[in-house]
N, C-alpha and C. Protein backbone atom coordinates (compact mmCIF):
# COMPACT_ATOMS: atom_id res chain seq x y z
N UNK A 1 130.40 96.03 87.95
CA UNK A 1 131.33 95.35 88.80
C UNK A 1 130.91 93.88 88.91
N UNK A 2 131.79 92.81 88.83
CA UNK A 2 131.49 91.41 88.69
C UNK A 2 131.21 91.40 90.43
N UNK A 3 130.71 89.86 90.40
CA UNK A 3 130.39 89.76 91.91
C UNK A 3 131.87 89.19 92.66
N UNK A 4 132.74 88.80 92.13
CA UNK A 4 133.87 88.61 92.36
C UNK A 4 134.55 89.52 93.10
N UNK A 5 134.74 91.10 92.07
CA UNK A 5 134.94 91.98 92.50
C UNK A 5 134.53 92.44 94.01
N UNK A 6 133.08 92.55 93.43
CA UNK A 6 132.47 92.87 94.59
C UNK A 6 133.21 92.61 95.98
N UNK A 7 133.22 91.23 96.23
CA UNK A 7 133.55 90.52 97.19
C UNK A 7 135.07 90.78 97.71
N UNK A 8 135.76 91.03 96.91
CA UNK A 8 137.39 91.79 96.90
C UNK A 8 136.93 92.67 97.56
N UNK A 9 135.92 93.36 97.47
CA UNK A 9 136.33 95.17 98.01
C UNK A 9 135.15 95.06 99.19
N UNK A 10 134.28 94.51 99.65
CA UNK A 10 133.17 94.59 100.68
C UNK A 10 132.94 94.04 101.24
N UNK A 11 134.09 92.84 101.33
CA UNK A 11 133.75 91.36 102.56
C UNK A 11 135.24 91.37 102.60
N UNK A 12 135.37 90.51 104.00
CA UNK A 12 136.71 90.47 104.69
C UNK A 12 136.65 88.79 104.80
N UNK A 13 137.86 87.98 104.25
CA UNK A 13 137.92 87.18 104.50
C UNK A 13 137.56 86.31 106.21
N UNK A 14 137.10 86.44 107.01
CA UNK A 14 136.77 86.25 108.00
C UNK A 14 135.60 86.26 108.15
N UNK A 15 135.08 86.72 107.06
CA UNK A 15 133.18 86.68 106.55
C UNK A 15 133.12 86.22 105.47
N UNK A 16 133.30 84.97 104.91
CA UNK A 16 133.32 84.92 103.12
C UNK A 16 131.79 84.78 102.80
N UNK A 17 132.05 84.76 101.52
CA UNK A 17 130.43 84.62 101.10
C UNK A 17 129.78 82.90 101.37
N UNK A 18 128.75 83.02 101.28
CA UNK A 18 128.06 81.90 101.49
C UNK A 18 127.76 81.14 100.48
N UNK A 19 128.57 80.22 100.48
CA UNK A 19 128.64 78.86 99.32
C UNK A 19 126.82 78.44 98.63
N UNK A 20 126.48 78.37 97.39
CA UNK A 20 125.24 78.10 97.07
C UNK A 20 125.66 76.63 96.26
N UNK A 21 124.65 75.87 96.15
CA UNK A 21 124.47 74.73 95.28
C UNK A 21 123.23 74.98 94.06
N UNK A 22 124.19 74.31 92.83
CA UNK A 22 123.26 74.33 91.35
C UNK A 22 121.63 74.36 92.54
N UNK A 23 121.29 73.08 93.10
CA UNK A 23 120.39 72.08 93.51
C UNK A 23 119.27 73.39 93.86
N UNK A 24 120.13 73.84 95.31
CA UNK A 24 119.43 75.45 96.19
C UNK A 24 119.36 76.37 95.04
N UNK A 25 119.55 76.94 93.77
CA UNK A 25 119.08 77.68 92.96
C UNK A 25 118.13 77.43 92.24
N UNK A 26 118.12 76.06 91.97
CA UNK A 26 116.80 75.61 91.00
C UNK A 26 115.66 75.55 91.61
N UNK A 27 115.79 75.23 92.88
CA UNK A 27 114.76 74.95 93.73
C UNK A 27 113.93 76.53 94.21
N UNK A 28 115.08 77.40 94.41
CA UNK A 28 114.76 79.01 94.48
C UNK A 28 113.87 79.63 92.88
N UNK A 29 114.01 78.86 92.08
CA UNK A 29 113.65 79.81 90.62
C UNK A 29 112.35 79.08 90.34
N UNK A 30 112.07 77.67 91.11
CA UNK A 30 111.09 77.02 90.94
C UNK A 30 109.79 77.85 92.16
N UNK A 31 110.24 77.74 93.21
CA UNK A 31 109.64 78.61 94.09
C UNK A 31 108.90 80.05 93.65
N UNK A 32 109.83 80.39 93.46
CA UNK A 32 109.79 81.95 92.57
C UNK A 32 108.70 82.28 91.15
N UNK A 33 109.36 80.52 90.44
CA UNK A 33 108.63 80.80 89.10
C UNK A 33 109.24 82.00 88.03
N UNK A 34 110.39 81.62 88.30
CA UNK A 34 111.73 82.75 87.54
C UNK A 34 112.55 82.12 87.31
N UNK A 35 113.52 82.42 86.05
CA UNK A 35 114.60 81.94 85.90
C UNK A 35 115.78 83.02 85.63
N UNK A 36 116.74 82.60 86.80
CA UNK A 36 117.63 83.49 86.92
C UNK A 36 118.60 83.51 85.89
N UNK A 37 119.24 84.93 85.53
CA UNK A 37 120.07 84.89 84.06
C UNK A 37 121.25 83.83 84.78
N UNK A 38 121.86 83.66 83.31
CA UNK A 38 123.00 81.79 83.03
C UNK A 38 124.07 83.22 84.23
N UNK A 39 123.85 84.28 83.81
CA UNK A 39 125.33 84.68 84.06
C UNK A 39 125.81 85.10 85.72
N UNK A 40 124.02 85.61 86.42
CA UNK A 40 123.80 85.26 87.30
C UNK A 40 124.10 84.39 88.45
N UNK A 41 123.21 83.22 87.63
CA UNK A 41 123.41 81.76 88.65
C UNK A 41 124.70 81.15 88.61
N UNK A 42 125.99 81.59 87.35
CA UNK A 42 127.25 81.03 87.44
C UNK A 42 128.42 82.14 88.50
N UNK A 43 127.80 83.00 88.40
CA UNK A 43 128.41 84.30 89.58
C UNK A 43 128.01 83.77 90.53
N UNK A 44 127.13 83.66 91.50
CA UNK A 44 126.43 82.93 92.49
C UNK A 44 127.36 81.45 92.81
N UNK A 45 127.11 80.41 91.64
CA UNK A 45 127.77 79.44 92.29
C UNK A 45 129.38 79.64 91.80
N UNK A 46 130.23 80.19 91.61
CA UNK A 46 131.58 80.28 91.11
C UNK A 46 131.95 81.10 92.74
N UNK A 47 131.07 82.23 92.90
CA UNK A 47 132.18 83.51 94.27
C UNK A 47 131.12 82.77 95.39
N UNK A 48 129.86 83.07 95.65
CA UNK A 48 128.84 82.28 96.99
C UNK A 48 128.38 83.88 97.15
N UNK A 49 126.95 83.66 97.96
CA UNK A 49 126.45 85.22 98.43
C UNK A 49 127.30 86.02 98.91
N UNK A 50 127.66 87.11 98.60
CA UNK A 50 128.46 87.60 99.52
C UNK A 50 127.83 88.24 100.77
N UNK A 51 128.80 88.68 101.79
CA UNK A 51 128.29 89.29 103.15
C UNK A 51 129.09 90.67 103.74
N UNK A 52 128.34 91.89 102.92
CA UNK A 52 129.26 92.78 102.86
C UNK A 52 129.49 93.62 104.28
N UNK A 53 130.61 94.17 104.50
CA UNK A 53 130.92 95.00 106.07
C UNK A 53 129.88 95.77 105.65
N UNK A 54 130.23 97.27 107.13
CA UNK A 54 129.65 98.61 107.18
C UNK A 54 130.41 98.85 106.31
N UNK A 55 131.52 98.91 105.44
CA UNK A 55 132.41 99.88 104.93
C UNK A 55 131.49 100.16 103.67
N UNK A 56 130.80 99.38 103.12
CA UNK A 56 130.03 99.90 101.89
C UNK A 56 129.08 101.04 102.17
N UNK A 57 128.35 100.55 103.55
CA UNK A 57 127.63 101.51 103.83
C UNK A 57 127.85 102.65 104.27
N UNK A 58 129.56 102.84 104.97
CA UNK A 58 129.66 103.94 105.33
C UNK A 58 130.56 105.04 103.96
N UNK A 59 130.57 103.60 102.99
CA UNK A 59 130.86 104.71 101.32
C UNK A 59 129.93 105.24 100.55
N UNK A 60 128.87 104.85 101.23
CA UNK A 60 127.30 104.88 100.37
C UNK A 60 127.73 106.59 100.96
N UNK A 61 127.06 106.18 102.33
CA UNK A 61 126.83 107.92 103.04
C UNK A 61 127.96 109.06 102.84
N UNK A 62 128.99 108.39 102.81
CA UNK A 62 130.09 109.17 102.99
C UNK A 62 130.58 109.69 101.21
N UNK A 63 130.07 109.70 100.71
CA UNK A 63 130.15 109.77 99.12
C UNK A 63 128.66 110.53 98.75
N UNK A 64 127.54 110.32 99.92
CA UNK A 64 126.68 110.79 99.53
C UNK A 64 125.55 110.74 97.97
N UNK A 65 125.83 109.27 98.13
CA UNK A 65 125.81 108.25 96.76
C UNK A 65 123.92 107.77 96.35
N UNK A 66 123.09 108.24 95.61
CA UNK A 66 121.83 108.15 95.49
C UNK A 66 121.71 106.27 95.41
N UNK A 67 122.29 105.43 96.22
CA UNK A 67 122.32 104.02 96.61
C UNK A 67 121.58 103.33 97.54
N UNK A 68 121.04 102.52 97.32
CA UNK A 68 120.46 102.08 98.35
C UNK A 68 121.30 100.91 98.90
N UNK A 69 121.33 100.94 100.49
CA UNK A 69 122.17 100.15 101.18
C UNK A 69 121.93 98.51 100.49
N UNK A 70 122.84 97.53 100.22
CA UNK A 70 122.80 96.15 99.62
C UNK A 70 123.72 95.54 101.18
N UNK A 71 122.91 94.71 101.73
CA UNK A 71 124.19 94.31 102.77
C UNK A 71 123.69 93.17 103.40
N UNK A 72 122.83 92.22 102.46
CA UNK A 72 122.11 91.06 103.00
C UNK A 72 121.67 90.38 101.86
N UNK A 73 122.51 89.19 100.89
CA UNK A 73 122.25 88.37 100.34
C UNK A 73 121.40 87.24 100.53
N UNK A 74 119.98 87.05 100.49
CA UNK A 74 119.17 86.08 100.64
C UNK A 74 119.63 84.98 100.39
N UNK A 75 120.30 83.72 100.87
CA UNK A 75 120.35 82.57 100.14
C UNK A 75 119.17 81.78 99.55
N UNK A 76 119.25 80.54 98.85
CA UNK A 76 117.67 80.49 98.29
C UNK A 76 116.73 79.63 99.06
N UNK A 77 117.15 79.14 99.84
CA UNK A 77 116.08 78.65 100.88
C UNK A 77 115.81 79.61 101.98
């Protein structure tokens, strides 16, 4: 699932994702001492972190899905 997607189905416009800059990623991979894949860091800055509802989590449980809850995008600072 693209992160695009993602964001269609697990955030409500009234929560959008959180806008990143080239600048705040380089500075995160320098920190890190990693370099994040091209396809990655252009998902990231094209959609922004996303900030997903309970509804994922209550499809995790309710599906009974071997998932681990995702529901907190680190920005890079």
């Amino acid at each position: 699932m693209s992160l695009s997607r993602f964001v269609e189905k697990w955030t409500i416009p009234t929560y959008p994702p959180e806008s990143v800059s080239d600048e705040d990623l380089g500075a995160a991979e320098q920190q890190l001492g990693v370099h994040f894949p091209e396809d990655y860091r252009q998902a990231v800055l094209d959609v922004g972190l996303p900030r997903p509802t309970i509804a994922l989590l209550d499809a995790i449980v309710e599906r009974e899905l071997d998932l681990h809850d995702l529901h907190d995008f680190y920005s890079p600072k």
